[in-house]
N, C-alpha and C. Protein backbone atom coordinates (compact mmCIF):
# COMPACT_ATOMS: atom_id res chain seq x y z
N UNK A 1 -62.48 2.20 15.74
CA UNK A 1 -63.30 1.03 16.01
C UNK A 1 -64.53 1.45 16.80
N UNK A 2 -65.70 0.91 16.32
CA UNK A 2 -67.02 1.19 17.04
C UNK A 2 -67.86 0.06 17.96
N UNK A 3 -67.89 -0.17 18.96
CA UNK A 3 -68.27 -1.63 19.38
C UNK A 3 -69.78 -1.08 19.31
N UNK A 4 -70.78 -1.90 18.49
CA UNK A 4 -72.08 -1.96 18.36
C UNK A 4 -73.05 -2.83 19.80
N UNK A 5 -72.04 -3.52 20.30
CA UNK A 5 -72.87 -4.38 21.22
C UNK A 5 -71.74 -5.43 21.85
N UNK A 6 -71.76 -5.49 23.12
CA UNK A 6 -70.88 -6.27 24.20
C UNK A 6 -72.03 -7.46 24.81
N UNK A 7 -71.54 -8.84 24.79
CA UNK A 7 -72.71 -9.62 25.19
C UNK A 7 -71.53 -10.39 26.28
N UNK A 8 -71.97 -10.80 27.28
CA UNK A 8 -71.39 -11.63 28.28
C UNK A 8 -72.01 -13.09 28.54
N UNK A 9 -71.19 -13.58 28.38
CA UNK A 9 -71.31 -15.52 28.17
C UNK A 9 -70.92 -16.00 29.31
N UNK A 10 -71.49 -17.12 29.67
CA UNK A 10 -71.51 -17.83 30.85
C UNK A 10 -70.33 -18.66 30.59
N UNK A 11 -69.58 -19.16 31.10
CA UNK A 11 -68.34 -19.76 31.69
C UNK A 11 -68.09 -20.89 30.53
N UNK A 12 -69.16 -21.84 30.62
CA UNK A 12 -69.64 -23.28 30.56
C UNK A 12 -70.56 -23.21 28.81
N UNK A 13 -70.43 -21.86 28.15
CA UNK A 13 -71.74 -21.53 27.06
C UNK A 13 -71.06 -20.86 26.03
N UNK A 14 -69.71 -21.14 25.96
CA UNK A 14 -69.12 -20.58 24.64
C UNK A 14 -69.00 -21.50 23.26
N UNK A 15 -69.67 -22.18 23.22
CA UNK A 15 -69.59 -23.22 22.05
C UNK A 15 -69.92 -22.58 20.86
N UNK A 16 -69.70 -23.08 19.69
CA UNK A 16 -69.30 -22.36 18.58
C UNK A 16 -71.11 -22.21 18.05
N UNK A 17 -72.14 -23.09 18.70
CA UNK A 17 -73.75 -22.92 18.22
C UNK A 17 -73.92 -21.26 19.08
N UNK A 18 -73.73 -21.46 20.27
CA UNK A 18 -74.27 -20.09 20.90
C UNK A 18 -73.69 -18.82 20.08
N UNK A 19 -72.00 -18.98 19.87
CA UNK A 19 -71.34 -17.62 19.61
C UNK A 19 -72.11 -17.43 18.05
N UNK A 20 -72.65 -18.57 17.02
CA UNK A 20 -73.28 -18.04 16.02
C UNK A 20 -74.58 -17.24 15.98
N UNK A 21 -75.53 -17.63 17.14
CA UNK A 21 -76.80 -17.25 17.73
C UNK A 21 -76.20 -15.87 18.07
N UNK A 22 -75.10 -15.66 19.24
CA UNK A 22 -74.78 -14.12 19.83
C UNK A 22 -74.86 -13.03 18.40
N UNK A 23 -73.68 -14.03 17.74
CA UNK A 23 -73.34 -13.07 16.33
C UNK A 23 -74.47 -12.47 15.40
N UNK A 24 -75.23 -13.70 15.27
CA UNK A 24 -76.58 -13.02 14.45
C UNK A 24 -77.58 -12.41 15.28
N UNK A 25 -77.61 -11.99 16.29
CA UNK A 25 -78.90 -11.37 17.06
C UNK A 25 -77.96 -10.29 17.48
N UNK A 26 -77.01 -9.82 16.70
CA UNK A 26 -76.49 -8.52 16.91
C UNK A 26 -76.66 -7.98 15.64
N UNK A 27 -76.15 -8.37 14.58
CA UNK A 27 -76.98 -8.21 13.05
C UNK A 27 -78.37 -7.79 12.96
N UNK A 28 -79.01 -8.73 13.33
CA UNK A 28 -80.51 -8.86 13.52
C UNK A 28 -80.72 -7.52 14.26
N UNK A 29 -80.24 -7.04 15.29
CA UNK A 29 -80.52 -5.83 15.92
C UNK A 29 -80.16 -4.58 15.51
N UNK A 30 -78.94 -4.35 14.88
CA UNK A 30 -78.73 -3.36 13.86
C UNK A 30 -78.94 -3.38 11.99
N UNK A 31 -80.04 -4.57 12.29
CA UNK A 31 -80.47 -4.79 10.88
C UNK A 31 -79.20 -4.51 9.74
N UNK A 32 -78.49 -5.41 10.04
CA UNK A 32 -77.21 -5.39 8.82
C UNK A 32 -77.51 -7.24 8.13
N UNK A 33 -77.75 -6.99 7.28
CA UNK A 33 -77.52 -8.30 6.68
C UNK A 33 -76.46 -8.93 6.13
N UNK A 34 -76.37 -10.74 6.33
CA UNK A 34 -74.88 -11.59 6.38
C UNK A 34 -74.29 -10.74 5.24
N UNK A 35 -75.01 -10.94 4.15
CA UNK A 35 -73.76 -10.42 2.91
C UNK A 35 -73.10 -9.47 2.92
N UNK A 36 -73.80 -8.38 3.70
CA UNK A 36 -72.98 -7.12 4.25
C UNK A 36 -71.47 -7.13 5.05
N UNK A 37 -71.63 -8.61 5.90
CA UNK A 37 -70.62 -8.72 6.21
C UNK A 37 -69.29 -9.04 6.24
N UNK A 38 -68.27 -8.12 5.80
CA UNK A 38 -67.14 -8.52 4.66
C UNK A 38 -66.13 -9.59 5.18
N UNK A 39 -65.99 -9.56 6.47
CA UNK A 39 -65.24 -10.54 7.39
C UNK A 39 -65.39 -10.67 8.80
N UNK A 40 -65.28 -11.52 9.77
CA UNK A 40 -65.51 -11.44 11.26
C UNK A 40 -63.72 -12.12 11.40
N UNK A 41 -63.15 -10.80 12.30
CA UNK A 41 -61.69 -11.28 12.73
C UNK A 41 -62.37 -11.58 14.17
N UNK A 42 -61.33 -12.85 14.38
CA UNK A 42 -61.78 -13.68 15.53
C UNK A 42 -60.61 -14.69 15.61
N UNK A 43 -60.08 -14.76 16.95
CA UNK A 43 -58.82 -16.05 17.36
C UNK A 43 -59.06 -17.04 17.31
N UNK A 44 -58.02 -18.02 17.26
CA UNK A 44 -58.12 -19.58 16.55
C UNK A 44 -58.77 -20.45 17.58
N UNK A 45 -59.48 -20.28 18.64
CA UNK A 45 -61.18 -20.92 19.31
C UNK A 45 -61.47 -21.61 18.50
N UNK A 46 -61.49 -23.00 18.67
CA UNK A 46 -62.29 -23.91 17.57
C UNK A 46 -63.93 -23.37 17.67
N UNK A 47 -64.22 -23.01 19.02
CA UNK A 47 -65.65 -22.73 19.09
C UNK A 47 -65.95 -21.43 18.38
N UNK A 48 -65.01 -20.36 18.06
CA UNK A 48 -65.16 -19.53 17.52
C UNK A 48 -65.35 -19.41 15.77
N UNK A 49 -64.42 -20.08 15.49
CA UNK A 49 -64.21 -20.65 13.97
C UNK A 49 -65.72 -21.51 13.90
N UNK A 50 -66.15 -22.13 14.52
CA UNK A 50 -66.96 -23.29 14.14
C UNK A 50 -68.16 -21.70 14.43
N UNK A 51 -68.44 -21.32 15.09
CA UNK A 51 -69.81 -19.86 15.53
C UNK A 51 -69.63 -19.40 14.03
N UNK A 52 -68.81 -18.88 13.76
CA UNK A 52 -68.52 -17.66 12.40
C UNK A 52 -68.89 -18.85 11.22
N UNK A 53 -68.34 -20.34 10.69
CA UNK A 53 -69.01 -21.05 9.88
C UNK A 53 -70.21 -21.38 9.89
N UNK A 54 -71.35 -21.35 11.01
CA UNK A 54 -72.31 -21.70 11.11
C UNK A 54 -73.02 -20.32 10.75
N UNK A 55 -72.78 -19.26 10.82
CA UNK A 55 -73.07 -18.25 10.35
C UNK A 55 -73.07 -17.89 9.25
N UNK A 56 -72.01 -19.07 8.23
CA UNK A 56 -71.86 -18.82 7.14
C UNK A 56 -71.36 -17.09 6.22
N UNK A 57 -70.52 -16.44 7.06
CA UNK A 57 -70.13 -15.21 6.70
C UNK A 57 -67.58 -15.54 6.72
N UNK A 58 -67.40 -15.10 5.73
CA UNK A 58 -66.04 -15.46 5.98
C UNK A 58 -65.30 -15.01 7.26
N UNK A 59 -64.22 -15.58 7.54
CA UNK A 59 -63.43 -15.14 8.39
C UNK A 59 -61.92 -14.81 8.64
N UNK A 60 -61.27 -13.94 9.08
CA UNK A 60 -59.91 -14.24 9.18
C UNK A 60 -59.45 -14.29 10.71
N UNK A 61 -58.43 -14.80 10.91
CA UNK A 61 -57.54 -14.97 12.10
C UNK A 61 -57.02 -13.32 12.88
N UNK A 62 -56.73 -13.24 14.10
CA UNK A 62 -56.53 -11.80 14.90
C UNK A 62 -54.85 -12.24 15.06
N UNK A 63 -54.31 -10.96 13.88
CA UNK A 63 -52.73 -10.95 14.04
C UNK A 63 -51.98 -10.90 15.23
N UNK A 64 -52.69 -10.60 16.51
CA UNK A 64 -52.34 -10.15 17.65
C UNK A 64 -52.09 -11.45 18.22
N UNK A 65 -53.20 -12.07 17.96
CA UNK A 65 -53.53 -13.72 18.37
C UNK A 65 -52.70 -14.54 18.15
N UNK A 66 -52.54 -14.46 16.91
CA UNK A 66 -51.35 -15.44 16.42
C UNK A 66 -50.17 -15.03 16.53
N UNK A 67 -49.82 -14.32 16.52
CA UNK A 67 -48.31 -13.44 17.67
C UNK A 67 -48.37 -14.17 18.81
N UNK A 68 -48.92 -14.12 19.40
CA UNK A 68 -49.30 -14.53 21.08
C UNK A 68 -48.88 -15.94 20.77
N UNK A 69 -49.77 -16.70 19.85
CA UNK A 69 -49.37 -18.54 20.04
C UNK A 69 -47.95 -18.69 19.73
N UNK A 70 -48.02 -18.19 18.51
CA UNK A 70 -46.00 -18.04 18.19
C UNK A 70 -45.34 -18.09 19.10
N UNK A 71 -45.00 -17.51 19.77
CA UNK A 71 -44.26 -16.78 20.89
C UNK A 71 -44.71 -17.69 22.46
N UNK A 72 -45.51 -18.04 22.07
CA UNK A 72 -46.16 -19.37 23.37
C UNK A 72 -45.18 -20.49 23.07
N UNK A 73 -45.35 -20.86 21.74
CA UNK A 73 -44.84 -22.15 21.22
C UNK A 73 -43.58 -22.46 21.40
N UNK A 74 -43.19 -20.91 21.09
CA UNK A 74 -41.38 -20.66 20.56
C UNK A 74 -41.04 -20.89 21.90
N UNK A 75 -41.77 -19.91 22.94
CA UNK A 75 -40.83 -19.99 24.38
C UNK A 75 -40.96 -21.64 25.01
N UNK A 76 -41.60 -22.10 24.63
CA UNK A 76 -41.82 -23.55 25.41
C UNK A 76 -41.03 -24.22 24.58
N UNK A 77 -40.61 -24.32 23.53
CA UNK A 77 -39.69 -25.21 22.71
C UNK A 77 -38.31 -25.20 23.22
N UNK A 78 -37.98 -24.14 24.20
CA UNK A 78 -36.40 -23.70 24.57
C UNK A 78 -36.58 -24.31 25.87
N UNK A 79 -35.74 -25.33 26.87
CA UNK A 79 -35.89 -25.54 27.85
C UNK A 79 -35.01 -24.69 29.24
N UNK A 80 -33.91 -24.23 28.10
CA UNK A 80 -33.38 -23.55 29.09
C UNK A 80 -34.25 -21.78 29.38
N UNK A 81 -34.97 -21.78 28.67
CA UNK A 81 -35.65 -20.57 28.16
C UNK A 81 -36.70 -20.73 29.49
N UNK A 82 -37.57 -21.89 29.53
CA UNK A 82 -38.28 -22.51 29.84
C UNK A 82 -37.93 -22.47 31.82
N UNK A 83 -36.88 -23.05 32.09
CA UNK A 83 -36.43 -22.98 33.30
C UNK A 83 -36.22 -21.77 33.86
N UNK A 84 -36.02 -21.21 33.27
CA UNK A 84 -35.50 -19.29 33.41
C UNK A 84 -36.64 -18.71 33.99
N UNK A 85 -37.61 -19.02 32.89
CA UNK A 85 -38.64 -18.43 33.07
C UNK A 85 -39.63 -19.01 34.27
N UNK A 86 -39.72 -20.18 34.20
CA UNK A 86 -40.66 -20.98 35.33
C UNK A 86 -39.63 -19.99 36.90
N UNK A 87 -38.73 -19.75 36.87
CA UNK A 87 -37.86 -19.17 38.40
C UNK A 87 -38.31 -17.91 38.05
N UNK A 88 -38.07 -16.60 37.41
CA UNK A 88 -38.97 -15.67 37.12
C UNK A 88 -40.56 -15.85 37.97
N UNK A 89 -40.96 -16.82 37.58
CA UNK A 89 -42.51 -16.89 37.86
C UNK A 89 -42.51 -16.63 39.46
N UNK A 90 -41.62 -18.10 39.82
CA UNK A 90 -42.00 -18.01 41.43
C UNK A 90 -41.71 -16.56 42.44
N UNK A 91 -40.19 -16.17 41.00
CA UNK A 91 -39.90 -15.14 42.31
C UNK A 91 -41.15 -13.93 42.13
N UNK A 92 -41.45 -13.88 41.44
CA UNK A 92 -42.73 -12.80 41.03
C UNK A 92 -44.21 -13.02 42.23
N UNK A 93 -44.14 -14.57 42.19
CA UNK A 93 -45.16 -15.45 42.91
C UNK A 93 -45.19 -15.10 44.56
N UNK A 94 -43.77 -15.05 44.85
CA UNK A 94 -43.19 -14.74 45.76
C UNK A 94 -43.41 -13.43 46.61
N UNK A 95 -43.16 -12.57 45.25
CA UNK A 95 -43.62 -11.01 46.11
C UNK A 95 -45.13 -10.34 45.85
N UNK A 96 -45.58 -11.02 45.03
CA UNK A 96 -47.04 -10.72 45.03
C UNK A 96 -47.72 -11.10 46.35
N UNK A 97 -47.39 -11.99 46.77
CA UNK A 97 -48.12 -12.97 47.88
C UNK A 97 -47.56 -12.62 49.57
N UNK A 98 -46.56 -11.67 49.61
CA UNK A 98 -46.00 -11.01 50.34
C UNK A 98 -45.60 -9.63 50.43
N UNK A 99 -46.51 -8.97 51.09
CA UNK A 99 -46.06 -7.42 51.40
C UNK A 99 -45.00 -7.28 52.50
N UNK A 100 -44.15 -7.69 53.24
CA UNK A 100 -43.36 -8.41 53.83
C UNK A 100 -42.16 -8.19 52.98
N UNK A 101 -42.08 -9.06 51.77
CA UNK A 101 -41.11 -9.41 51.01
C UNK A 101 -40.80 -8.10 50.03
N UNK A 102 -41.95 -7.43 49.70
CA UNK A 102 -42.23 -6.19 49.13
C UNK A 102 -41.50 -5.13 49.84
N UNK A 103 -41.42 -4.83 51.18
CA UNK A 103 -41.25 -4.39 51.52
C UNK A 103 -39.53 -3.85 51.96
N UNK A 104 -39.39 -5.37 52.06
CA UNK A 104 -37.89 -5.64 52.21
C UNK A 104 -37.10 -5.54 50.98
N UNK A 105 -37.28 -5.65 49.72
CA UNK A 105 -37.27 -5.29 48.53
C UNK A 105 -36.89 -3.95 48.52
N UNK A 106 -37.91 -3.14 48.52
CA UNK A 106 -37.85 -1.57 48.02
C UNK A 106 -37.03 -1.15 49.68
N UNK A 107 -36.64 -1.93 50.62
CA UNK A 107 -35.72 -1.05 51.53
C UNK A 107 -34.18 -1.19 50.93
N UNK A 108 -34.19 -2.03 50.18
CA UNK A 108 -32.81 -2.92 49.41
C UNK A 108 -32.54 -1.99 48.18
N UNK A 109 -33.45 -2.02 47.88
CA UNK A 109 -33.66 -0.57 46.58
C UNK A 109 -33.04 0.80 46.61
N UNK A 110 -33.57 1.35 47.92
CA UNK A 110 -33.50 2.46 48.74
C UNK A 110 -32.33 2.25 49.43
N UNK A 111 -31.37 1.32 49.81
CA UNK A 111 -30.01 1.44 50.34
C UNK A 111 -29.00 1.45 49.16
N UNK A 112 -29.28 0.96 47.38
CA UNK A 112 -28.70 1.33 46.45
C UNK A 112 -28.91 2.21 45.88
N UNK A 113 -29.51 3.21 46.32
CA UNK A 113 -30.00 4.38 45.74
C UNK A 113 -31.02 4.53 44.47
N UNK A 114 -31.33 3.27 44.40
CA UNK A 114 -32.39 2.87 43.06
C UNK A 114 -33.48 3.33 43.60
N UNK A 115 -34.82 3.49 42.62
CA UNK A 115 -36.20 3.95 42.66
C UNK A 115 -36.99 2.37 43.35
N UNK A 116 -37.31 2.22 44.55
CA UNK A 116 -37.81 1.49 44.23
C UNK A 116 -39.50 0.67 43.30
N UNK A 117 -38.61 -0.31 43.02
CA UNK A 117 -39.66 -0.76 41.41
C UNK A 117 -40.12 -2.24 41.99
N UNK A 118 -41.39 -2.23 41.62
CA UNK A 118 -42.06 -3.90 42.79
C UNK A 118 -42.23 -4.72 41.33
N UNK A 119 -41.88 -5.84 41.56
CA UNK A 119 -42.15 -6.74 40.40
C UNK A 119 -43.76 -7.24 40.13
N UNK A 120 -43.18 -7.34 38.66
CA UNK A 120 -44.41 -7.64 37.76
C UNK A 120 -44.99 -9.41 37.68
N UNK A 121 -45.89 -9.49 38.24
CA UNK A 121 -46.58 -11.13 37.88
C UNK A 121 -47.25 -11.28 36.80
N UNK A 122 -46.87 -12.66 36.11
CA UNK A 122 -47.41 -13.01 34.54
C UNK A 122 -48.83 -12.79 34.72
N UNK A 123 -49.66 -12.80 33.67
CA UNK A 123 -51.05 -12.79 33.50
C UNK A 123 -51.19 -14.32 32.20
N UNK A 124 -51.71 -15.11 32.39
CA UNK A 124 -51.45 -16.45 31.10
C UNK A 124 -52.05 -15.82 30.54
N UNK A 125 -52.94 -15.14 30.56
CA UNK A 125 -53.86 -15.33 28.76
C UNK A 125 -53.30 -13.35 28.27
N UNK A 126 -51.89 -13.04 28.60
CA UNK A 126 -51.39 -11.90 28.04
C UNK A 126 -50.19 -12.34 27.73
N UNK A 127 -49.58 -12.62 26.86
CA UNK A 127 -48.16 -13.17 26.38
C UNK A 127 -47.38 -11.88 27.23
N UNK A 128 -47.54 -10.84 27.10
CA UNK A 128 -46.89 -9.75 27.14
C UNK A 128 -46.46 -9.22 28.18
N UNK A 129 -47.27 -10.05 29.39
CA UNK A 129 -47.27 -9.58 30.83
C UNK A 129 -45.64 -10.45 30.67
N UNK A 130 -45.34 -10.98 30.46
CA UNK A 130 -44.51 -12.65 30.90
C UNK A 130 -43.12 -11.27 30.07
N UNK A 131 -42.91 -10.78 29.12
CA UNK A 131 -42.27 -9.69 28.83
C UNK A 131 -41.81 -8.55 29.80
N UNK A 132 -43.23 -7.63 30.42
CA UNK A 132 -42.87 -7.16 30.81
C UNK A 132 -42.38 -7.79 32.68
N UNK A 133 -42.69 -8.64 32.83
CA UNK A 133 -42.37 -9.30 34.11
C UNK A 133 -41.01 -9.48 33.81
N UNK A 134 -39.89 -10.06 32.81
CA UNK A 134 -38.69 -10.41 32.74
C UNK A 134 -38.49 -8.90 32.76
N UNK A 135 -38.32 -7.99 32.10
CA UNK A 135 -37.89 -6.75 31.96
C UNK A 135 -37.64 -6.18 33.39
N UNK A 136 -38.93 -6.20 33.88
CA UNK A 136 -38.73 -5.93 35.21
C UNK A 136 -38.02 -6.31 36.50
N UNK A 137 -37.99 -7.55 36.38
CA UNK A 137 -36.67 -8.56 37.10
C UNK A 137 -35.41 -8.40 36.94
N UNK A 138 -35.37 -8.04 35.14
CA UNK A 138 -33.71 -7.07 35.07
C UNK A 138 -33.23 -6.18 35.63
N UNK A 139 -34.62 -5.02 35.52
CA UNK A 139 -34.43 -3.66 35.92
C UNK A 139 -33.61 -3.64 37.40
N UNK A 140 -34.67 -4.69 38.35
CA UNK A 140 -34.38 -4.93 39.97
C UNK A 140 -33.25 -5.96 39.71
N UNK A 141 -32.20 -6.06 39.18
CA UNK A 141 -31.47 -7.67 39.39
C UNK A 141 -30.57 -7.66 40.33
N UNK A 142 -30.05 -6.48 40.66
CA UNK A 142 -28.98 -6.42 41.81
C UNK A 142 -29.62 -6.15 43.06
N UNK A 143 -30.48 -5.99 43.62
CA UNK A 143 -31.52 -5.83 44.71
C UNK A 143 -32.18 -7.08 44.54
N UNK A 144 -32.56 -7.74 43.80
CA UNK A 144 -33.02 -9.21 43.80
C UNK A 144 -31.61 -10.25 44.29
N UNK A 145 -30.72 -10.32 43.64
CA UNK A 145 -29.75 -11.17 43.99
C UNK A 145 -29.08 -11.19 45.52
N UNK A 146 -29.11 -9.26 46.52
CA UNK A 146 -29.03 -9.11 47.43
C UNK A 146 -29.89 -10.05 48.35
N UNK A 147 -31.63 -9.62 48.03
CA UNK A 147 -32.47 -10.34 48.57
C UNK A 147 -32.30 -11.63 48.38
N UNK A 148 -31.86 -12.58 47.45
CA UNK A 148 -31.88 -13.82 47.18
C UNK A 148 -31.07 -14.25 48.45
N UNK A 149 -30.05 -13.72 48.43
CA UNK A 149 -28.70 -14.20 49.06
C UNK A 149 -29.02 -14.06 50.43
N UNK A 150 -29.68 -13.69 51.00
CA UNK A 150 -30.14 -13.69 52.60
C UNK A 150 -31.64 -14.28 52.62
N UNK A 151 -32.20 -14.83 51.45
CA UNK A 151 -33.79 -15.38 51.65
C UNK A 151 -33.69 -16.23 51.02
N UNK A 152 -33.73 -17.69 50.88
CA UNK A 152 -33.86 -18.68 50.40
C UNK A 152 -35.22 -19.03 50.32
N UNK A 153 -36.34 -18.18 49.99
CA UNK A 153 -37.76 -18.54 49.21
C UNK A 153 -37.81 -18.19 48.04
N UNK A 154 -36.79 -17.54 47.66
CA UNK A 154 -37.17 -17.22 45.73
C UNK A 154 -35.53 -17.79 45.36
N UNK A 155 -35.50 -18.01 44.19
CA UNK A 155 -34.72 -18.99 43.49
C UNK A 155 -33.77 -18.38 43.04
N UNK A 156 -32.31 -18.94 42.37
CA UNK A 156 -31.43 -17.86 42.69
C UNK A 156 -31.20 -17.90 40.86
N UNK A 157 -30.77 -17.19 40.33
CA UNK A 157 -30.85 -17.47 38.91
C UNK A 157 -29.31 -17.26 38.55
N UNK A 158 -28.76 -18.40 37.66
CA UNK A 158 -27.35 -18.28 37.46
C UNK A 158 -26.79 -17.27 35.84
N UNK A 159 -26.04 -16.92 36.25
CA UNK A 159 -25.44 -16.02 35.40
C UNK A 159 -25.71 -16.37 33.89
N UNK A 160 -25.96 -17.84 33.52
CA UNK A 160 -26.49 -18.11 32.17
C UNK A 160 -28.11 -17.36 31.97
N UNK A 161 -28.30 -18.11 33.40
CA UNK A 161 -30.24 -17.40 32.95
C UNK A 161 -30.24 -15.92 33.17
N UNK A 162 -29.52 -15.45 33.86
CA UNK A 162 -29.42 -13.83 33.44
C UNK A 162 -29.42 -13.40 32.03
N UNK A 163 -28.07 -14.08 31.61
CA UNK A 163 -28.17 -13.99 29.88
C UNK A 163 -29.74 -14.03 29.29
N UNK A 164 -30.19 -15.15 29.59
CA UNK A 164 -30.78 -15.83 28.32
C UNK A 164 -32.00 -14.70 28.74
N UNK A 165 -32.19 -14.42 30.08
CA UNK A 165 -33.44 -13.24 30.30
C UNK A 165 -33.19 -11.82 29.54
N UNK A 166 -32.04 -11.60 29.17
CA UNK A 166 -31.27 -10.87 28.72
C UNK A 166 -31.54 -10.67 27.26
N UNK A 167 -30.83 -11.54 26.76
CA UNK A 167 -31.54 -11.91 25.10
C UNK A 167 -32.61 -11.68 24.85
N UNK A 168 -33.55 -12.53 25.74
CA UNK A 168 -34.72 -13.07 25.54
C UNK A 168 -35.78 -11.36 25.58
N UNK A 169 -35.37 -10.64 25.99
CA UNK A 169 -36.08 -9.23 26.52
C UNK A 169 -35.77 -8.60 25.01
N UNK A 170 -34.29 -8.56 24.70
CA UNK A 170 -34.29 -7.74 23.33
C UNK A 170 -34.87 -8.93 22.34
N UNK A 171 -35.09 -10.23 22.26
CA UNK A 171 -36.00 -10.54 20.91
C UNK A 171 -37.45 -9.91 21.12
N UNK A 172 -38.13 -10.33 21.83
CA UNK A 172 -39.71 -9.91 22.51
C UNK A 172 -39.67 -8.80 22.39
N UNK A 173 -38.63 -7.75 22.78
CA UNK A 173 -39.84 -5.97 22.42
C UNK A 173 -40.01 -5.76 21.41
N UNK A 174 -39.23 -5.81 19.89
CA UNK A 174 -40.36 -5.90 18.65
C UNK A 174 -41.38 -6.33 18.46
N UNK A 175 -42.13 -7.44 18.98
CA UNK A 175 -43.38 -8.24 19.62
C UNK A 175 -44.04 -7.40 20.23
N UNK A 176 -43.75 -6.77 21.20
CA UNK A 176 -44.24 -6.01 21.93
C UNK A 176 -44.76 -4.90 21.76
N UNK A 177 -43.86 -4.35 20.84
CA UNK A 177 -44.16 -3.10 19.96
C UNK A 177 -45.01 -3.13 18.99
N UNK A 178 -45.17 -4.32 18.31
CA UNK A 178 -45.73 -4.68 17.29
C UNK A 178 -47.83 -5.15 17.58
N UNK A 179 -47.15 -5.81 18.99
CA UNK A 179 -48.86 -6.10 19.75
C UNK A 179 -49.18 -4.91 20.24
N UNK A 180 -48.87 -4.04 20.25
CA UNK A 180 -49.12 -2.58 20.61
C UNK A 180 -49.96 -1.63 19.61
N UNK A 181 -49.31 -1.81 18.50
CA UNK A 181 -49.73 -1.09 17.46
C UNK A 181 -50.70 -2.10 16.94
N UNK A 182 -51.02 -3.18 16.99
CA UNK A 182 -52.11 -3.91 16.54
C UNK A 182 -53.57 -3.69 16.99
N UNK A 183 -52.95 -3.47 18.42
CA UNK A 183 -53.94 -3.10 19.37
C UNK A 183 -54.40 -1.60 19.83
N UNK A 184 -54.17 -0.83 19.02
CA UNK A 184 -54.93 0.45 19.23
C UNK A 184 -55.98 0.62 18.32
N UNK A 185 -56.73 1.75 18.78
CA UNK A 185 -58.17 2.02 18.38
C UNK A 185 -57.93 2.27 16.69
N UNK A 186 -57.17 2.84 16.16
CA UNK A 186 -57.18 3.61 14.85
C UNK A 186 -56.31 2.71 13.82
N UNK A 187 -55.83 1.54 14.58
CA UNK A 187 -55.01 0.54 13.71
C UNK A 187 -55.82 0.27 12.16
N UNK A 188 -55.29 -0.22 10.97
CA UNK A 188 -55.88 -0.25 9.93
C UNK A 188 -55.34 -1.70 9.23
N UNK A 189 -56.09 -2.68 9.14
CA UNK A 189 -55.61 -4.16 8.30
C UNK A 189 -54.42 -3.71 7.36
N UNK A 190 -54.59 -3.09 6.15
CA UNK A 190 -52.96 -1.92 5.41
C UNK A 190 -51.70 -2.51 6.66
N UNK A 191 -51.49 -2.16 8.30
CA UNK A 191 -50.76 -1.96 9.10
C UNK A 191 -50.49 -3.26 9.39
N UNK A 192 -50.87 -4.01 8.86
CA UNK A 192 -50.27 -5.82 9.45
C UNK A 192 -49.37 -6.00 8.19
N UNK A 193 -49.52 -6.09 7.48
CA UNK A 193 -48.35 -6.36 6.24
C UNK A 193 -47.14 -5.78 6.78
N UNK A 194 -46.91 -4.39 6.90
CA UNK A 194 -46.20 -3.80 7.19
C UNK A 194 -45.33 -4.15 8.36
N UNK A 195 -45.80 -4.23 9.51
CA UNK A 195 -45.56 -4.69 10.77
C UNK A 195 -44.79 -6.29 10.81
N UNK A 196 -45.79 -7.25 10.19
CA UNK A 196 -45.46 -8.77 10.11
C UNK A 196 -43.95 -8.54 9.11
N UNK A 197 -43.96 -7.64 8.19
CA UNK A 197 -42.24 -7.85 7.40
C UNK A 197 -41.63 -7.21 8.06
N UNK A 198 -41.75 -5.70 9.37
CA UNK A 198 -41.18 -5.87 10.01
C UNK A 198 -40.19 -6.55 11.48
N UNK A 199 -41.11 -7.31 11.81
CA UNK A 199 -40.84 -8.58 12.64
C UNK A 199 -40.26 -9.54 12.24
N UNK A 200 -40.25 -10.11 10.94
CA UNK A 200 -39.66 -10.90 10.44
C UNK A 200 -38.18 -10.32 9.85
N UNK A 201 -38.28 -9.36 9.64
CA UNK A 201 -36.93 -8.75 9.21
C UNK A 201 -35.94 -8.52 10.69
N UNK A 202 -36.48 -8.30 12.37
CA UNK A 202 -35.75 -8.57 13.05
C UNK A 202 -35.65 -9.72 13.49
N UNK A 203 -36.31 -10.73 13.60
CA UNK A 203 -35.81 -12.01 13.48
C UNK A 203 -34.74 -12.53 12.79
């Protein structure tokens, strides 16, 4: 992949008229003309879709992207999934916001002879962080439950939501694996067919 040109947009200025203006005054600058252009991959942004039609050049959807909403949708449709995860958050919330708590953590670590490992906080606009944040809550779960049990600021999670964090870690790393390989430099469109019947075949 070659990035020809990086433009930075104001907060309040992403509407689908400007991103068509950005798009063609990058054309315009490497003198490539529309018909030249065989497709613009771009995520489901109404403002984005609406930039690329006003441009009048076709478009397709970013497989990565639509992985991501899937997997948004799917996890919010489960409530017990849903609860699991919202306690995940805080306790994450919890030690980010406390070096204190961090601290007391990896001494809890260090009296089970474990490495200590500091937990991971979601990122919203990375499906994947919210992955590796559960993973990581597993890894620590017996040093978390210690800490729970003498700190009543992070939430205590019952042996079901262990499970379901449990499960829930082995459906998501094919996802994971899969947004991985989507997302490297040398990936090739050929590699989504492939990938999407593999995901669906572990489902």
């Amino acid at each position: 992949m070659i990035v020809l040109k990086a433009e930075v947009f104001n907060a309040s200025r992403h509407t689908g008229e400007n991103i068509a203006y950005k798009l063609e005054d990058i054309l315009s600058l490497w003198k490539i003309p529309k018909e030249k252009v065989k497709c613009v991959v771009c995520d489901a942004g109404a403002n984005m879709k609406k930039g690329v039609n006003l441009l009048n050049v076709k478009h397709i959807d970013c497989a990565s992207h639509k992985i991501k909403n899937v997997l948004k949708e799917g996890m919010k449709a489960q409530e017990t999934v849903v609860a699991a995860i919202t306690k995940c958050k805080k306790m994450a919330t919890h030690f980010h916001h406390s070096t204190t708590a961090q601290d007391e953590l990896a001494n809890i670590q260090k009296r089970l002879n474990q490495k200590p490992l500091k937990i991971i906080q979601e990122c919203v606009t990375r499906w994947n962080s919210t992955f590796y944040m559960l993973e990581r809550i597993l890894q620590v779960k017996e040093s978390l439950c210690l800490y729970a049990s003498t700190n009543n600021k992070i939430p205590q999670l019952t042996s079901e939501e262990w499970m379901i964090i449990e499960k829930l870690i082995g459906l998501l790393k094919p996802f994971e694996e899969v947004t991985k390989e989507l997302s490297a430099a040398d990936v090739s469109i050929s590699s989504v067919i492939l990938l999407i019947a593999t995901l669906e075949k572990n489902c």
